[in-house]
C-alpha atoms as a PDB file:
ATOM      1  CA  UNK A   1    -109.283  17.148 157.437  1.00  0.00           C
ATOM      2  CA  UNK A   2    -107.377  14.516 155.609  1.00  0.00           C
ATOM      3  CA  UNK A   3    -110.450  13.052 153.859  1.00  0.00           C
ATOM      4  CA  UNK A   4    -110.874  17.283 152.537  1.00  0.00           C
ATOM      5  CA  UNK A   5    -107.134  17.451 152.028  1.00  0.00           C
ATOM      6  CA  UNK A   6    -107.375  14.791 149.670  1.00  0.00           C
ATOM      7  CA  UNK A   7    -109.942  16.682 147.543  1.00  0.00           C
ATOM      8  CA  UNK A   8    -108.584  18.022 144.278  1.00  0.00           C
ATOM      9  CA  UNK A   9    -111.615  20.753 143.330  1.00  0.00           C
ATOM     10  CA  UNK A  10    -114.758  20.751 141.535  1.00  0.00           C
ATOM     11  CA  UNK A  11    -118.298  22.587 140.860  1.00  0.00           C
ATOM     12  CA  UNK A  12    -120.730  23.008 143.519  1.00  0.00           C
ATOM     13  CA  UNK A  13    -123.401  24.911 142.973  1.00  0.00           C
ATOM     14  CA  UNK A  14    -124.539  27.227 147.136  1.00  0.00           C
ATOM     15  CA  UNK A  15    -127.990  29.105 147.917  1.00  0.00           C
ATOM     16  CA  UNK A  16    -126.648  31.493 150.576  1.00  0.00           C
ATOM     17  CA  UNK A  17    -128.776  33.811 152.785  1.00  0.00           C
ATOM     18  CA  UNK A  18    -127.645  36.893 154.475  1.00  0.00           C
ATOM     19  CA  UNK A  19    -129.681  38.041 157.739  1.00  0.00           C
ATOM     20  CA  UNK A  20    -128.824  41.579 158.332  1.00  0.00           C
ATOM     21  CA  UNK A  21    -130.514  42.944 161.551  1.00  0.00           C
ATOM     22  CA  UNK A  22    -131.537  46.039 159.720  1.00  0.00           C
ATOM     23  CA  UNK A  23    -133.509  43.971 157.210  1.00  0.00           C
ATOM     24  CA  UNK A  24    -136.987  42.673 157.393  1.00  0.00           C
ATOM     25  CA  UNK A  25    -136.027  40.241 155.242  1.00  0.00           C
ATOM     26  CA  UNK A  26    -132.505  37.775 154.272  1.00  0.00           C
ATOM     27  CA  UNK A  27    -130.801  38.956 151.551  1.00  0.00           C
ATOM     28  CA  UNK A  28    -130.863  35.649 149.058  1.00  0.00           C
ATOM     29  CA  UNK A  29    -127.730  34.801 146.480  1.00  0.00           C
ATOM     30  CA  UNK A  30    -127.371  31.722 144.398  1.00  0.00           C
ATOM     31  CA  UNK A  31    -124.542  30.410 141.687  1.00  0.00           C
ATOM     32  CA  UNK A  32    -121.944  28.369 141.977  1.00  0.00           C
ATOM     33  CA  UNK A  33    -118.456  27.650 143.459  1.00  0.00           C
ATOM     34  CA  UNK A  34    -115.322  26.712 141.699  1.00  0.00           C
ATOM     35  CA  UNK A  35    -112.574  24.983 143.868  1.00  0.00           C
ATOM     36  CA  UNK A  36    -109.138  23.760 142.388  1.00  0.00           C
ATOM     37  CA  UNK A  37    -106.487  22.763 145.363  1.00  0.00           C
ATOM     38  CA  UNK A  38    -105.229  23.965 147.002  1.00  0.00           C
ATOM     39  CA  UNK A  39    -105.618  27.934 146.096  1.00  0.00           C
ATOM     40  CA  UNK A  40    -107.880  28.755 143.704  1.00  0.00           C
ATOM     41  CA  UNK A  41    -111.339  29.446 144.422  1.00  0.00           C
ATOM     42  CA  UNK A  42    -114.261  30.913 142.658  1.00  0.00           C
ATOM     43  CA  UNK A  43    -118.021  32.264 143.928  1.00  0.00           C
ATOM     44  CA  UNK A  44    -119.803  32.896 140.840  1.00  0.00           C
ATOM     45  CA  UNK A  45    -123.012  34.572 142.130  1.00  0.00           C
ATOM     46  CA  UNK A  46    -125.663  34.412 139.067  1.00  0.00           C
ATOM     47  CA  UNK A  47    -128.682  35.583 141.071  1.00  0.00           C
ATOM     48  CA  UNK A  48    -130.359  38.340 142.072  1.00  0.00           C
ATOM     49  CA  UNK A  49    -127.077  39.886 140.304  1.00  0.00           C
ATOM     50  CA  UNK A  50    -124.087  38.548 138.318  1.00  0.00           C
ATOM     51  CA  UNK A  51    -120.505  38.854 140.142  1.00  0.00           C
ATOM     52  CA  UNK A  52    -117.848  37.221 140.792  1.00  0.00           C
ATOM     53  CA  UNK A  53    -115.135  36.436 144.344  1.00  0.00           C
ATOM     54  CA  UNK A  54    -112.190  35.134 142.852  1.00  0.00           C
ATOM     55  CA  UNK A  55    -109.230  33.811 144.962  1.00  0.00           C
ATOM     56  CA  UNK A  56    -106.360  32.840 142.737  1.00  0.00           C
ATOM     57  CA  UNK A  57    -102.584  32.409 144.657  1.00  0.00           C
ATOM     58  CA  UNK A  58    -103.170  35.276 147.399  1.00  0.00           C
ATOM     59  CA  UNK A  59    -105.316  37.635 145.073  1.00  0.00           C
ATOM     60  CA  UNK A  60    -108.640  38.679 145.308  1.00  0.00           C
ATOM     61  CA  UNK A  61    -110.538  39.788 142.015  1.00  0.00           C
ATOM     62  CA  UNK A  62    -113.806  40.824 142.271  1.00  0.00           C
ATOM     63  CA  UNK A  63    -116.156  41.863 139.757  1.00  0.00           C
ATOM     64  CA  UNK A  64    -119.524  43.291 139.699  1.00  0.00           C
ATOM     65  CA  UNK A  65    -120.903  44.306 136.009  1.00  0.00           C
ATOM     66  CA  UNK A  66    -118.054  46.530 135.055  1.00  0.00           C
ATOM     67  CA  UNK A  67    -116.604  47.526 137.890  1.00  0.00           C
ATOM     68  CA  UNK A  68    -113.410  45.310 139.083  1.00  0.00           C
ATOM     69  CA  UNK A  69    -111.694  45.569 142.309  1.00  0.00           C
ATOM     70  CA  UNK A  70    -108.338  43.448 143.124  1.00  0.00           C
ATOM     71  CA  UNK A  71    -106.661  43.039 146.214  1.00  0.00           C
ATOM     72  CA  UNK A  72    -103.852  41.196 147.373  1.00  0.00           C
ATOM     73  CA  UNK A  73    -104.280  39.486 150.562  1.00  0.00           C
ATOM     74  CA  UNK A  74    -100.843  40.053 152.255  1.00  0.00           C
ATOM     75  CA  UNK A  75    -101.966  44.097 152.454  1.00  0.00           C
ATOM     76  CA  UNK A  76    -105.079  43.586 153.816  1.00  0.00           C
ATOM     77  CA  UNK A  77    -104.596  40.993 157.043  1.00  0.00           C
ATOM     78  CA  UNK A  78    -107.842  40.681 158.218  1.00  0.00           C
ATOM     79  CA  UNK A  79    -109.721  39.350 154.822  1.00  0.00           C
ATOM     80  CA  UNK A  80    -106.767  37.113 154.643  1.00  0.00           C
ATOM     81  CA  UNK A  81    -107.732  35.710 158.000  1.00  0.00           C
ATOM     82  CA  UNK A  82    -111.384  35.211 156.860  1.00  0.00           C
ATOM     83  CA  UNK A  83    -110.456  33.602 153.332  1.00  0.00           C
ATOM     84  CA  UNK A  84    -108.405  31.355 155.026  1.00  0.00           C
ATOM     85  CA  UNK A  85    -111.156  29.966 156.878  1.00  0.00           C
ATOM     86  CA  UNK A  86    -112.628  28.880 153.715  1.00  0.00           C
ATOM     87  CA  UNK A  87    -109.738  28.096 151.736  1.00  0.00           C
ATOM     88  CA  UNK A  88    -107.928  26.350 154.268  1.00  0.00           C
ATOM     89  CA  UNK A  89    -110.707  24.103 155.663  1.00  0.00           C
ATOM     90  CA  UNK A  90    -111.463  22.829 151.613  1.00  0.00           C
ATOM     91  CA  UNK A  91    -107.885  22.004 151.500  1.00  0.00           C
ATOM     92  CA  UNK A  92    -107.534  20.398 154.840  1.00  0.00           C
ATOM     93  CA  UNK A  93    -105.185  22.567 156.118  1.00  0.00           C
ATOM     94  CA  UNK A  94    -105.058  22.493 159.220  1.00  0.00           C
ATOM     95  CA  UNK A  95    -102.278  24.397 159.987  1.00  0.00           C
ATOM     96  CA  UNK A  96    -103.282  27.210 157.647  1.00  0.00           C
ATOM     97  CA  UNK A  97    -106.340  27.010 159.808  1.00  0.00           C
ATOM     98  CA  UNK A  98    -104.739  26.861 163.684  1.00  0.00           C
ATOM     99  CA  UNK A  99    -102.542  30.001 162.461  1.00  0.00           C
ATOM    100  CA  UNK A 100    -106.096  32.352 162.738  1.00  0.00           C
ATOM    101  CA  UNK A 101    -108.655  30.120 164.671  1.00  0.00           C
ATOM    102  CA  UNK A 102    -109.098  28.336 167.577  1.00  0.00           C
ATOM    103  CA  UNK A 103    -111.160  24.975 165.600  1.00  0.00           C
ATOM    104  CA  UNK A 104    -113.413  22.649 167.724  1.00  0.00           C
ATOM    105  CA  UNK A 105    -114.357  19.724 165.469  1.00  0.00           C
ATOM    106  CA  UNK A 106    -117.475  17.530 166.470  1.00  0.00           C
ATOM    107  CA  UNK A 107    -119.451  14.637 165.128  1.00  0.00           C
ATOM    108  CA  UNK A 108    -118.558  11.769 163.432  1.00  0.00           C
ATOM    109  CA  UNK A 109    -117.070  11.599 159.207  1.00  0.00           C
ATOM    110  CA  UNK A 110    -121.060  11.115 158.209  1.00  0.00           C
ATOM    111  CA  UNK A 111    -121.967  14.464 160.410  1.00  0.00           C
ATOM    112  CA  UNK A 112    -119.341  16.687 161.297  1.00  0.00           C
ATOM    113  CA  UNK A 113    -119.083  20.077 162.511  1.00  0.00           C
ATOM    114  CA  UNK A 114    -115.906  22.457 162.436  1.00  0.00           C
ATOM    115  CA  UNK A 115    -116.372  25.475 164.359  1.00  0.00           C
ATOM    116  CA  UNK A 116    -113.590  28.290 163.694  1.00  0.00           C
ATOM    117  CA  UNK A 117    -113.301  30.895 166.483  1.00  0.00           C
ATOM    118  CA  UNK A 118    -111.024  33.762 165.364  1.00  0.00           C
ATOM    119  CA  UNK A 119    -107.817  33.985 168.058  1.00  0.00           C
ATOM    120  CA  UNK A 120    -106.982  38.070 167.255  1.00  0.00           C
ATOM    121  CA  UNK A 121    -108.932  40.634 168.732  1.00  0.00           C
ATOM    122  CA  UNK A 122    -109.569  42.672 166.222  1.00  0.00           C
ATOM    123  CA  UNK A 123    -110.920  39.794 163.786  1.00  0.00           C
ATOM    124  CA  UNK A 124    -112.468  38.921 166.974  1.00  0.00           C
ATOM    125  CA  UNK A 125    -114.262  42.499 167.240  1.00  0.00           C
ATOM    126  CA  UNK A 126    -115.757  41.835 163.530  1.00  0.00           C
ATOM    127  CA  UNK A 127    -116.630  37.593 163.313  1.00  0.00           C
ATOM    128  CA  UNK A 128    -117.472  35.724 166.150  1.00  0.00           C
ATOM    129  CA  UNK A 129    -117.014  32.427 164.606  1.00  0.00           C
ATOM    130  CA  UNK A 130    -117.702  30.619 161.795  1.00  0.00           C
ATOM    131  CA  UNK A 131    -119.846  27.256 161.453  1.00  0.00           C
ATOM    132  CA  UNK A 132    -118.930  24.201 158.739  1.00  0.00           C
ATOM    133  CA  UNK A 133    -120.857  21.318 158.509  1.00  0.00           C
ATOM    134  CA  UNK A 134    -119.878  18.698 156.426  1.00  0.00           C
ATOM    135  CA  UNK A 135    -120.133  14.660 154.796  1.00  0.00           C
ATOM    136  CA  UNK A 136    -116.910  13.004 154.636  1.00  0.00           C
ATOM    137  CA  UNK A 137    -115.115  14.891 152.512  1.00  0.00           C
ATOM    138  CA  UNK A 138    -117.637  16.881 151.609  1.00  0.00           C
ATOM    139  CA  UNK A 139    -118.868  20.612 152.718  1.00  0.00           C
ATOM    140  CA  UNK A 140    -122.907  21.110 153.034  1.00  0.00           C
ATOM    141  CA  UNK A 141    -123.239  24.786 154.794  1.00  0.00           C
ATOM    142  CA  UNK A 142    -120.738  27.220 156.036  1.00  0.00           C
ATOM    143  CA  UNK A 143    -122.452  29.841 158.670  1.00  0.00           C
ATOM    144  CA  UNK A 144    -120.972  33.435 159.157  1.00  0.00           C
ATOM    145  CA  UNK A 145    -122.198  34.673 162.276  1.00  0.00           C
ATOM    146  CA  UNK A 146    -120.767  38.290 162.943  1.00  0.00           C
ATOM    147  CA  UNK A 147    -119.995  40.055 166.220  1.00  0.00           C
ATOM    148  CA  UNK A 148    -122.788  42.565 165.479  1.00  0.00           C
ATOM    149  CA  UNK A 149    -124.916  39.730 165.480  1.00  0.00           C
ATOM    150  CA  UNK A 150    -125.419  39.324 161.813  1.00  0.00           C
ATOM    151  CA  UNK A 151    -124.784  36.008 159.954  1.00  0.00           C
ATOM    152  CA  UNK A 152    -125.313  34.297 156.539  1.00  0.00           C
ATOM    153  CA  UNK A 153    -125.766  30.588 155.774  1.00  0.00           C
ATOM    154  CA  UNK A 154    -124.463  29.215 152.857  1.00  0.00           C
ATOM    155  CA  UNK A 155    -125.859  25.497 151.496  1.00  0.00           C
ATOM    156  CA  UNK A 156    -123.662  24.072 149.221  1.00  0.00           C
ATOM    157  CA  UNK A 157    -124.454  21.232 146.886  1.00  0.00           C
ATOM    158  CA  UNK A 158    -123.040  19.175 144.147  1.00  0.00           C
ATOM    159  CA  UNK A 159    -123.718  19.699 140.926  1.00  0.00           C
ATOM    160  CA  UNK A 160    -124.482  15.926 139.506  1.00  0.00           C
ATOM    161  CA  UNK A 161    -122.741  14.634 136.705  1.00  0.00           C
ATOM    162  CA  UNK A 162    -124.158  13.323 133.632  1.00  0.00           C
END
């Protein structure tokens, strides 16, 4: 966590599939993800259809073509909890992170694995836990894994520099 902590932001570029027991098939997203500490974070999804998740000091915009929808987190509790899981574990907050989530961290810093377990019930009754594996300070895949038994797996990756 203080390795993450330590991270000031950048460009990663995530594949993410979405396994929805009513589908025959994963639902498949790519783009990229924008990360400046400790608040501000952007999922710019560029396939199969442009939108955008943007968190920016406790607000969520989102925008699909020409439609925008903005929320502030503080009126709706339990996406707070969820962004925070994200949000909090790029930052290294830990605290942030024990506030909403029982954490069980294993590995070592070449392979680790942070496991967030959601501590109210009725976040409880929707996520089962999430899954973030991770290089030093560096975040590979973050699983979703639902209490209806759904789940998504996001691989992140670097975008290299010139």
């Amino acid at each position: 966590m203080a390795a993450l902590a330590k991270n000031s932001g950048g460009v990663t570029t995530f594949t993410e599939k979405k396994f929805i027991a009513m589908l025959d098939t994963p639902l498949e997203s790519s783009g990229e993800l924008h990360y400046t500490a400790p608040s501000y974070l952007e999922k710019r999804t560029l396939k199969p259809t442009p939108e955008s998740f943007v968190l920016d000091d406790g607000v969520i915009t989102i925008q699909r073509g020409k439609k925008r929808h903005t929320l502030k987190l503080k009126r709706h509790p339990r996406i707070a909890i969820f962004i925070e899981s994200i949000r909090g574990t790029l930052a290294g907050d830990i605290s942030a992170l024990e506030r909403s989530y029982q954490l069980a961290l294993a590995g070592n810093a070449e392979h680790w694995q942070l496991t967030l377990s959601p501590t109210d019930k009725r976040m409880a009754d929707i996520l089962n836990h999430i899954v973030i594996l991770g290089k030093q300070e560096t975040i590979n895949t973050i699983e979703i894994h639902q209490a209806d038994g759904d789940y998504s797996i996001m691989k992140i990756e670097e975008v290299a520099t010139p």
